[in-house]
N, C-alpha and C. Protein backbone atom coordinates (compact mmCIF):
# COMPACT_ATOMS: atom_id res chain seq x y z
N UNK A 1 45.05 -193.05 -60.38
CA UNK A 1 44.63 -192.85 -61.74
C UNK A 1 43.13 -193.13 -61.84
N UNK A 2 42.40 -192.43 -62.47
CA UNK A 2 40.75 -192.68 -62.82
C UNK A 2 40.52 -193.93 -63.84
N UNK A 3 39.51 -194.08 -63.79
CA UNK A 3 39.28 -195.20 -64.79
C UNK A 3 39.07 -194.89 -65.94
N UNK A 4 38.81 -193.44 -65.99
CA UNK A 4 39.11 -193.04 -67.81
C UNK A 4 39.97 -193.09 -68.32
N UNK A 5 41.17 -192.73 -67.49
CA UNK A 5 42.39 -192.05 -67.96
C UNK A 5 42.81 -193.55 -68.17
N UNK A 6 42.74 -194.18 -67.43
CA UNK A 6 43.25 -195.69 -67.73
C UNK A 6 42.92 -196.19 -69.03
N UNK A 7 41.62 -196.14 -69.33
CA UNK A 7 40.85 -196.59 -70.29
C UNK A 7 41.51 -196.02 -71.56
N UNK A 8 41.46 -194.81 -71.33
CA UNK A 8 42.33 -194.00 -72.30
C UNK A 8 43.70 -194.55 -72.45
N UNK A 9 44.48 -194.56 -71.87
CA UNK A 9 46.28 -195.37 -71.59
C UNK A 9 45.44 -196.69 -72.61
N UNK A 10 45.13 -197.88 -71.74
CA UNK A 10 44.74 -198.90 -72.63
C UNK A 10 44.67 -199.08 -73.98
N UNK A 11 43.71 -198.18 -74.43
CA UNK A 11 43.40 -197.87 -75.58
C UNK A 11 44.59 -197.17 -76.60
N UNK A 12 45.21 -196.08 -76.41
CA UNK A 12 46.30 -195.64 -76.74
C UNK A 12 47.42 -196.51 -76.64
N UNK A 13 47.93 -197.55 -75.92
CA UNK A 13 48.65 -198.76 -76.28
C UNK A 13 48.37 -199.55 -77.29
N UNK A 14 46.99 -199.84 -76.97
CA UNK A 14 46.54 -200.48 -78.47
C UNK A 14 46.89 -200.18 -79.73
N UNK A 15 46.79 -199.40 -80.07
CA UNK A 15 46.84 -198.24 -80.89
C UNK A 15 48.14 -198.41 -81.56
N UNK A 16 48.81 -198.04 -80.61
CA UNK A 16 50.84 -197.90 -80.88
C UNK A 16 50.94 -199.03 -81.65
N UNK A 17 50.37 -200.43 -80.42
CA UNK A 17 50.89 -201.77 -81.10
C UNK A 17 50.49 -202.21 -82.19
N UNK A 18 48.93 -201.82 -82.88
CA UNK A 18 48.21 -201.99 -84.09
C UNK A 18 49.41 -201.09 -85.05
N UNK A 19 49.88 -200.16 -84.77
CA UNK A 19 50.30 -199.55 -85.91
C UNK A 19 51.81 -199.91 -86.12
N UNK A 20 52.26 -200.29 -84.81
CA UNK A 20 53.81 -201.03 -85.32
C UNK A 20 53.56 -201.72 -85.85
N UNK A 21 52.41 -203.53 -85.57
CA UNK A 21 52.14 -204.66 -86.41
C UNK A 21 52.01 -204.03 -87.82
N UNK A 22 51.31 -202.88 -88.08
CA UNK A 22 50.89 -202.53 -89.70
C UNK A 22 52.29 -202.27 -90.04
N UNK A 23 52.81 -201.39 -89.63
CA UNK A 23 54.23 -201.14 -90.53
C UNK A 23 55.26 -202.21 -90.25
N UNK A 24 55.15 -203.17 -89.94
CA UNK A 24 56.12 -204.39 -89.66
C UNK A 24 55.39 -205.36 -90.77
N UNK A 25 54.12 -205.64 -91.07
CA UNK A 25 53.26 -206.31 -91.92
C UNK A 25 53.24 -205.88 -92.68
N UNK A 26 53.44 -204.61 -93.40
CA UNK A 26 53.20 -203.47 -94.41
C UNK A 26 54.80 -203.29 -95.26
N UNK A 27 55.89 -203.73 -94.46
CA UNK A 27 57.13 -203.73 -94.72
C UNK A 27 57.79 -204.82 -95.54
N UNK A 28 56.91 -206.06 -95.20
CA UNK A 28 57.62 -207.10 -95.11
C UNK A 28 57.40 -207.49 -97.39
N UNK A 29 58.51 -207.84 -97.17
CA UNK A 29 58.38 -207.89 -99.32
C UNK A 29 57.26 -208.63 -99.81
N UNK A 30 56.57 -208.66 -100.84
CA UNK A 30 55.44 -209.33 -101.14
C UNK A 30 56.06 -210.61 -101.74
N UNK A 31 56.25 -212.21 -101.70
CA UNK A 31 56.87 -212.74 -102.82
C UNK A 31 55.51 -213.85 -102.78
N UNK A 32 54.44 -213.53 -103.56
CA UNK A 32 53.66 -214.13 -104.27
C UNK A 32 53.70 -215.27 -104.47
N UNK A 33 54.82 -215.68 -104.66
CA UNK A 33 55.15 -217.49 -105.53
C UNK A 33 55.98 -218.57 -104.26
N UNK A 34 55.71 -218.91 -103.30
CA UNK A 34 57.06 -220.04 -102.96
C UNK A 34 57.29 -220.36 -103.93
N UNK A 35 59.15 -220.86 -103.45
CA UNK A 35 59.67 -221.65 -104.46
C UNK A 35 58.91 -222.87 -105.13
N UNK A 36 58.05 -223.82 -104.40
CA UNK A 36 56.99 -224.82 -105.00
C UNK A 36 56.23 -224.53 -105.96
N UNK A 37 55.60 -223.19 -105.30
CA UNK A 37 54.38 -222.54 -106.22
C UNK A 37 55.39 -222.32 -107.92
N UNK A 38 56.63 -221.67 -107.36
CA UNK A 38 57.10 -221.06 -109.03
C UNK A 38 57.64 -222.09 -109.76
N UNK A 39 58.03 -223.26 -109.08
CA UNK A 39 58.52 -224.68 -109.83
C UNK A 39 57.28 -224.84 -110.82
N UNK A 40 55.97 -225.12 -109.59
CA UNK A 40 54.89 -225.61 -110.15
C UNK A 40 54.36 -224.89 -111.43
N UNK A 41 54.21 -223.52 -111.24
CA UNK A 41 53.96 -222.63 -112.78
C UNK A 41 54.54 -222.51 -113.42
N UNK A 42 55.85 -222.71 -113.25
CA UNK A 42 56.81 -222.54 -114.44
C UNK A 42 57.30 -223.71 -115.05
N UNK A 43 57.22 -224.92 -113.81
CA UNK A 43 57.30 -226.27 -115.04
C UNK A 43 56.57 -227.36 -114.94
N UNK A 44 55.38 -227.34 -114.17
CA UNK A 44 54.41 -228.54 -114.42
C UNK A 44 54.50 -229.16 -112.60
N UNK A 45 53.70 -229.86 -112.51
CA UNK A 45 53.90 -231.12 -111.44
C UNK A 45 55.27 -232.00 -111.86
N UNK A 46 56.11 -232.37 -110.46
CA UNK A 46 56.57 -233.87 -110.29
C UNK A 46 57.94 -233.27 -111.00
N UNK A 47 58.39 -231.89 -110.65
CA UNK A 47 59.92 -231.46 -110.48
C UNK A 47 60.73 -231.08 -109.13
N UNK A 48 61.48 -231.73 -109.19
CA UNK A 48 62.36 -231.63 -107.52
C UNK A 48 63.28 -230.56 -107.98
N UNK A 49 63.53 -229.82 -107.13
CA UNK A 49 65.22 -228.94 -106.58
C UNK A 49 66.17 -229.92 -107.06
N UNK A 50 67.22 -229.85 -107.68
CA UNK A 50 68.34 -230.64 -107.87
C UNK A 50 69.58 -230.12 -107.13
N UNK A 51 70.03 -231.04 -106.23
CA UNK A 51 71.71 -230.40 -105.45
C UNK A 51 72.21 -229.62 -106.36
N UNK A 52 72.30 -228.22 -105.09
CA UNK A 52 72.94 -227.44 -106.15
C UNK A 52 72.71 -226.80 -107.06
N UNK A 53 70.54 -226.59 -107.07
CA UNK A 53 70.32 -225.91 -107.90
C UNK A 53 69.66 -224.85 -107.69
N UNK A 54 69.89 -224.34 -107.04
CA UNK A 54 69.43 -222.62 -106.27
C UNK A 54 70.12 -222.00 -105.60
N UNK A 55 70.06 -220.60 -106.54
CA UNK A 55 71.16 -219.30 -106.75
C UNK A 55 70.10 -218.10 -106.56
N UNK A 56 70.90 -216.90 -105.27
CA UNK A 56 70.12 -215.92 -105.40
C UNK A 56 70.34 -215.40 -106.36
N UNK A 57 69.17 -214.45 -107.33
CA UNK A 57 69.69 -213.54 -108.48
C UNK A 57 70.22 -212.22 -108.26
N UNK A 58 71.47 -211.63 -107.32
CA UNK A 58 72.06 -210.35 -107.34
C UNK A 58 72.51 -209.41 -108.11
N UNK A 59 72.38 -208.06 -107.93
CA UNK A 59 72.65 -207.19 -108.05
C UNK A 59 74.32 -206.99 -107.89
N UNK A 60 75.43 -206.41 -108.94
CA UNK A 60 76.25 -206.49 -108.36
C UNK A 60 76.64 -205.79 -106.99
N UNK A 61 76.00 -205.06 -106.81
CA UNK A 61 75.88 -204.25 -104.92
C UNK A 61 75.11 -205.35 -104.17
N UNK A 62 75.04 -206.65 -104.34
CA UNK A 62 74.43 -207.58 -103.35
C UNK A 62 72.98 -207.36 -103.40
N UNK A 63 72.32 -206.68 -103.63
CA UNK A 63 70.88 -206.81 -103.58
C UNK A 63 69.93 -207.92 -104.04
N UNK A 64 69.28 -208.86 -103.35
CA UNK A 64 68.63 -209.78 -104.13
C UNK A 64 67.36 -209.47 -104.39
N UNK A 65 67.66 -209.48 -106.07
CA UNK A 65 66.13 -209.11 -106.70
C UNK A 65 65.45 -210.38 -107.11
N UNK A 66 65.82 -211.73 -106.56
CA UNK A 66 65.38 -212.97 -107.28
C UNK A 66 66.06 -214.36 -106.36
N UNK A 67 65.83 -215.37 -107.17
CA UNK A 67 66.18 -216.47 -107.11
C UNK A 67 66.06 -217.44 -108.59
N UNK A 68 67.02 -218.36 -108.70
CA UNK A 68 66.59 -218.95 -109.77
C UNK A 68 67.23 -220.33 -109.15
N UNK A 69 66.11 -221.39 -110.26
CA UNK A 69 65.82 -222.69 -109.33
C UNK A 69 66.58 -223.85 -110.19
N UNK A 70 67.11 -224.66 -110.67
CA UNK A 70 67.43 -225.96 -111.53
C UNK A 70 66.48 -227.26 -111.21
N UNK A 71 65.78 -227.67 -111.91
CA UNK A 71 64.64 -229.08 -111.23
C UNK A 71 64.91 -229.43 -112.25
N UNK A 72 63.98 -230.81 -111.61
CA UNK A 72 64.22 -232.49 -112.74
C UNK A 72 63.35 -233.18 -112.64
N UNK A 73 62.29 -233.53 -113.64
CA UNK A 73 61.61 -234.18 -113.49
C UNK A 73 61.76 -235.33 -113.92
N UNK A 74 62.16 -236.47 -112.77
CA UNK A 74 62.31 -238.15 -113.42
C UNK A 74 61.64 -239.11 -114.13
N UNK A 75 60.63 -238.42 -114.39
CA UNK A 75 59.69 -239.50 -114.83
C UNK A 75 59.80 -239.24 -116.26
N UNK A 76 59.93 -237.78 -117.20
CA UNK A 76 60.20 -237.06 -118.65
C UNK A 76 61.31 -237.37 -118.49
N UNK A 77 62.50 -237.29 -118.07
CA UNK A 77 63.69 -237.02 -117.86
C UNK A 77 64.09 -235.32 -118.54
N UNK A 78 63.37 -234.33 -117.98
CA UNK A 78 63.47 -233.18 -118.44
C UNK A 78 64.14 -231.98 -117.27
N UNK A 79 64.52 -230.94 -117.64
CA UNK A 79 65.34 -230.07 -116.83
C UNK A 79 64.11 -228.97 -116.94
N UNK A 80 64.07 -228.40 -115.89
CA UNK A 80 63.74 -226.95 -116.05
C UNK A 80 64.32 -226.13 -115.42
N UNK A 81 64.43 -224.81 -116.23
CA UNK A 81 64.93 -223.54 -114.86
C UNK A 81 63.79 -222.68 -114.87
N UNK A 82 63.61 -222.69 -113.08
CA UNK A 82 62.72 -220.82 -112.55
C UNK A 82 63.87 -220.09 -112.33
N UNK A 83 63.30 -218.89 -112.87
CA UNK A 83 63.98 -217.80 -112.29
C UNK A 83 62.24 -216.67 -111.80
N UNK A 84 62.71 -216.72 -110.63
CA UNK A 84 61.41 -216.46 -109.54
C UNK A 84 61.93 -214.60 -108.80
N UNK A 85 61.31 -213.71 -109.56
CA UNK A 85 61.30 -212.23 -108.93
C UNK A 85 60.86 -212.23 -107.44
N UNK A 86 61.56 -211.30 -106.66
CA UNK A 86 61.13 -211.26 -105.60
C UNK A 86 61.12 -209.43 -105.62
N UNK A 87 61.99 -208.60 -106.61
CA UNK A 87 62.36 -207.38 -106.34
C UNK A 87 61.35 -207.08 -107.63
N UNK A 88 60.50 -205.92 -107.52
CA UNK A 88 59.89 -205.53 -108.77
C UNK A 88 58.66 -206.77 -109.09
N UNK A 89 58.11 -207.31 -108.09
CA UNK A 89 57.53 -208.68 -108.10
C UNK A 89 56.18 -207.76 -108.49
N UNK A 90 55.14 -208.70 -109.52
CA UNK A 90 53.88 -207.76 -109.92
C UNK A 90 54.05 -206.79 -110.50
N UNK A 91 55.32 -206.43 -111.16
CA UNK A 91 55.56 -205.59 -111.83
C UNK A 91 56.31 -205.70 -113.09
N UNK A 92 55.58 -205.55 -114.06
CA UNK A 92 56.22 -205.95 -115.73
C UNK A 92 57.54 -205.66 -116.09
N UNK A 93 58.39 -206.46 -115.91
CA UNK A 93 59.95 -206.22 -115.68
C UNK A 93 60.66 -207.50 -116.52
N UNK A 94 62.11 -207.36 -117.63
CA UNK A 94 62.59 -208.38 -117.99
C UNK A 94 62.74 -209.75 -117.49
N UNK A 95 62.76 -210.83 -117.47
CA UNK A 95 62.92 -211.81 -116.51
C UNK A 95 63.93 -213.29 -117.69
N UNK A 96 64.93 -213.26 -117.06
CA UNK A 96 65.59 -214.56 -118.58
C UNK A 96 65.65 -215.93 -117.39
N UNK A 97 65.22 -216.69 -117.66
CA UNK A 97 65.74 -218.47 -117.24
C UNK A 97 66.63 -219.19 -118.01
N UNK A 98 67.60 -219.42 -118.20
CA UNK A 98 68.65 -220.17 -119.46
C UNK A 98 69.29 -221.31 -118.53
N UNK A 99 69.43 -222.63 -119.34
CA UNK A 99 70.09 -223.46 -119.17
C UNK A 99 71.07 -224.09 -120.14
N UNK A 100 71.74 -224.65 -120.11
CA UNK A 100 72.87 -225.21 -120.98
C UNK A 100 73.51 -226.64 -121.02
N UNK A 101 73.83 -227.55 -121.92
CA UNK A 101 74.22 -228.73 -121.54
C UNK A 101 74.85 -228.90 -123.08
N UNK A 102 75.96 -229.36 -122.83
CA UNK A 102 76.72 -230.47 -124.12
C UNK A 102 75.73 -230.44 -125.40
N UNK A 103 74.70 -231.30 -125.15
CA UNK A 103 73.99 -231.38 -126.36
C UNK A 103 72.97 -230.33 -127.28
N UNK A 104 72.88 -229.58 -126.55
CA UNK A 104 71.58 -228.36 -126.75
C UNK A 104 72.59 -227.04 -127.25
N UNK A 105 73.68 -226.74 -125.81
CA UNK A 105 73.91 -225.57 -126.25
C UNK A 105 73.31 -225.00 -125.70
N UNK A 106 72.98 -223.49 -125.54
CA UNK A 106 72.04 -222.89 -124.70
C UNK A 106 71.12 -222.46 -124.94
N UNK A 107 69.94 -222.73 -124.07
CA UNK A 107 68.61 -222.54 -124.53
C UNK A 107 68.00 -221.30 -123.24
N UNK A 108 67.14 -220.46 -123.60
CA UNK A 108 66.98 -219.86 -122.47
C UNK A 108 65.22 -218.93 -123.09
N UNK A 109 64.80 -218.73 -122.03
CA UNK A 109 63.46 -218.06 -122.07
C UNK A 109 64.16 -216.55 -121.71
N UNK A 110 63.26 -215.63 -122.73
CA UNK A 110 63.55 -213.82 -122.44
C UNK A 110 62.35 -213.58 -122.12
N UNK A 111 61.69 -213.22 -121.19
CA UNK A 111 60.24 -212.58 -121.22
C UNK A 111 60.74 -211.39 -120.95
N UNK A 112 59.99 -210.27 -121.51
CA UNK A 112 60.44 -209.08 -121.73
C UNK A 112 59.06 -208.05 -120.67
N UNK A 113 58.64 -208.93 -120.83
CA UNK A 113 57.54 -208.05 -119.47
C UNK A 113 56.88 -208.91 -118.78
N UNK A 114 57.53 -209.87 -117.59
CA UNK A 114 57.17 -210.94 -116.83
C UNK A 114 56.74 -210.13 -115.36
N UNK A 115 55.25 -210.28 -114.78
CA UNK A 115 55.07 -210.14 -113.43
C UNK A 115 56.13 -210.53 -112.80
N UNK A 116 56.02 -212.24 -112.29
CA UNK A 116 56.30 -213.04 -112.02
C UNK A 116 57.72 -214.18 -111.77
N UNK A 117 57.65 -214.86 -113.23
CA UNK A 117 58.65 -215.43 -113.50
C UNK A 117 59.39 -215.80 -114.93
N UNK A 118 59.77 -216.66 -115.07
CA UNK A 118 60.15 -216.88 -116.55
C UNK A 118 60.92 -218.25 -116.15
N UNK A 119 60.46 -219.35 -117.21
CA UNK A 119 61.01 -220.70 -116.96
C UNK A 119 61.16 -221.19 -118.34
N UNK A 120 62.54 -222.34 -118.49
CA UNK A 120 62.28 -223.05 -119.29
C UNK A 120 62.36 -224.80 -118.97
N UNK A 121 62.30 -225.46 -120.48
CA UNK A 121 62.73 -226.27 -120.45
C UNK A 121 63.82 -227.20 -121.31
N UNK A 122 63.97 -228.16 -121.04
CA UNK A 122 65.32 -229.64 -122.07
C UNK A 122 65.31 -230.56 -121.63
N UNK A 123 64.90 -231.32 -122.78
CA UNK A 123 65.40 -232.64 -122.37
C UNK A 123 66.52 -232.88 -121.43
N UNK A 124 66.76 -233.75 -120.78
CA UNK A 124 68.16 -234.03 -119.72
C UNK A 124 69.32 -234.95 -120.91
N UNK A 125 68.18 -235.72 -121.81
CA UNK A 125 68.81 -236.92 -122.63
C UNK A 125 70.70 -237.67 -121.74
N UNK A 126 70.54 -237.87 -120.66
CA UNK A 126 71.47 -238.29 -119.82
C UNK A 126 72.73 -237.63 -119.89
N UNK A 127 72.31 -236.36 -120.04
CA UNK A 127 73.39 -234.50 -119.98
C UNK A 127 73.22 -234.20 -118.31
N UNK A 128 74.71 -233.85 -117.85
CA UNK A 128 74.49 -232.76 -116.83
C UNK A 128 73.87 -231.26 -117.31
N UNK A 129 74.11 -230.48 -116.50
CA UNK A 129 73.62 -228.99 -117.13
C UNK A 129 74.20 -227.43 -116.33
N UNK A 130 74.22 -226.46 -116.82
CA UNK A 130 74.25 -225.41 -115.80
C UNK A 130 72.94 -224.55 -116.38
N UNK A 131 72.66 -223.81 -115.15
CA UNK A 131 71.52 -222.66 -115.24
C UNK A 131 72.07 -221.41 -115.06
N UNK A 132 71.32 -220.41 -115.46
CA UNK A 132 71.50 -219.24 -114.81
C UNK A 132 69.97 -218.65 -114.67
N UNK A 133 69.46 -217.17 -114.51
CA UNK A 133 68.67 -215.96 -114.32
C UNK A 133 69.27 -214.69 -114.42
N UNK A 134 68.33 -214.18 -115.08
CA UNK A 134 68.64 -212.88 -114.78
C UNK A 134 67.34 -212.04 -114.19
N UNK A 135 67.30 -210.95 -113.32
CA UNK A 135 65.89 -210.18 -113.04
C UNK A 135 66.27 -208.73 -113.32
N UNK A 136 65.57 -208.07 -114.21
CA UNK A 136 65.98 -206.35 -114.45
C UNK A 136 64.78 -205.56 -113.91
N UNK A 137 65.48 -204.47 -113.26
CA UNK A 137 64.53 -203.23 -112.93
C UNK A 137 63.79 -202.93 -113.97
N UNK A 138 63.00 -201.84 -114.25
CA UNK A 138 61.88 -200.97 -115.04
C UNK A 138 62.96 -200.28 -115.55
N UNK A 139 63.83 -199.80 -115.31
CA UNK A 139 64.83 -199.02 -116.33
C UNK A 139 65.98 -199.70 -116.58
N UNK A 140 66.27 -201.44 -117.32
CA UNK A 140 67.32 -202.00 -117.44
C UNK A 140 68.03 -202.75 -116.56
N UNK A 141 68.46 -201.84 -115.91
CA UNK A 141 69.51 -202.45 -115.09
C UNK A 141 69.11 -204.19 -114.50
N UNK A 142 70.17 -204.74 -114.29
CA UNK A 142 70.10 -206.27 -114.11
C UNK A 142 70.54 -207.12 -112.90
N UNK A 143 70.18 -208.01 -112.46
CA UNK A 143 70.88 -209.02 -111.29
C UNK A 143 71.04 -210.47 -112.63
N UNK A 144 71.80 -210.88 -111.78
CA UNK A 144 72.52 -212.90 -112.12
C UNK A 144 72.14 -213.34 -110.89
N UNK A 145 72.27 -214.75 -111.35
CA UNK A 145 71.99 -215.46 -110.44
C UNK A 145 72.33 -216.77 -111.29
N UNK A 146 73.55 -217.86 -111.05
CA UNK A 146 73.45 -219.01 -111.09
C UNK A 146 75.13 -219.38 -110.82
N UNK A 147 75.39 -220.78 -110.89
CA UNK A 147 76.49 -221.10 -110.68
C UNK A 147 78.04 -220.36 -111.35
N UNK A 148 79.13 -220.29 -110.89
CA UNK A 148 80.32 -219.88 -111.08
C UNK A 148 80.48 -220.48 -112.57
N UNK A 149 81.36 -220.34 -113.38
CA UNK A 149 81.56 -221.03 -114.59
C UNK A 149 82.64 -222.26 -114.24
N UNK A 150 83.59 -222.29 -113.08
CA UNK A 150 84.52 -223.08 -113.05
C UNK A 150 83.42 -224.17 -112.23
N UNK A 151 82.11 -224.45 -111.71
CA UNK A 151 81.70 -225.04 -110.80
C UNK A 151 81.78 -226.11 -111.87
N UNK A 152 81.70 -227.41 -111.83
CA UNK A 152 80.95 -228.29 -112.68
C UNK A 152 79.59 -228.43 -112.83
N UNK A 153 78.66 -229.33 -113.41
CA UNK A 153 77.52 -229.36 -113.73
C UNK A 153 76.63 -229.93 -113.00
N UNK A 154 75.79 -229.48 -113.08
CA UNK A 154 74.86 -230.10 -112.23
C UNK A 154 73.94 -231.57 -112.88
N UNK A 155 74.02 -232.83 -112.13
CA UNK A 155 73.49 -234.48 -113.00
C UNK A 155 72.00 -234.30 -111.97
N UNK A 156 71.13 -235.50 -112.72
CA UNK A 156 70.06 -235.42 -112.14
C UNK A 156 70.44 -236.74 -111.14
């Protein structure tokens, strides 16, 4: 073999492998927020994950367009829920966070054209709680995401 032709081969490998990395890098889903990051914007510093409190948000065909989170911050004694897009992410799309407990009843955030996310909050006032999410496409359609109704509640 000449040393062009080589040079050439070389080069043309390169090539292949630059453009698989792009479409393997180019493929991969955009999700903007870790779960930290979307705790953090959606409910302040100094909220933990609570056992048991993260549910993918599906599609009933299994597709996960989301996640939604349950935290607690001990020091307020306050609840929050993320519900964190991963499908339609950067893109102005319904987004609901709702939680529920004995004393409140249910309280829930609708953002009706959320990039991102949608969070709320409640007092805990020494209540367990359940959460849910929902994430909708650009034309309606919807995913869930949170505990079974027979599960019990989630305590801080």
């Amino acid at each position: 073999m000449s040393t062009s032709f080589r040079k050439s081969l070389a080069v043309l490998a390169a090539c292949v492998v630059s453009a698989a990395c792009l479409v393997v890098i180019g493929s991969s889903p955009a999700y903007a927020h870790s779960q930290r990051r979307a705790i953090t914007s959606g409910c302040g510093p100094n909220y933990a994950l609570l056992d048991g409190g993260l549910r993918e948000v599906k599609t009933q065909a299994g597709e996960v367009w989301g996640e939604v989170m349950m935290t607690y911050n001990a020091t307020k004694d306050i609840f929050c829920v993320v519900t964190r897009k991963i499908a339609f992410h950067g893109e102005p799309t319904r987004v609901i966070a709702g939680i529920f407990h004995d004393s409140e009843g249910v309280v829930f955030k609708d953002r009706a054209r959320a990039n991102h996310l949608a969070s709320v909050k409640l007092p805990a006032g020494g209540y367990c709680a359940r959460y849910y999410g929902y994430v909708f496409d650009p034309d309606g359609n919807s995913a869930f995401g949170g505990p079974n109704p027979t599960e019990p509640f989630i305590c801080p």
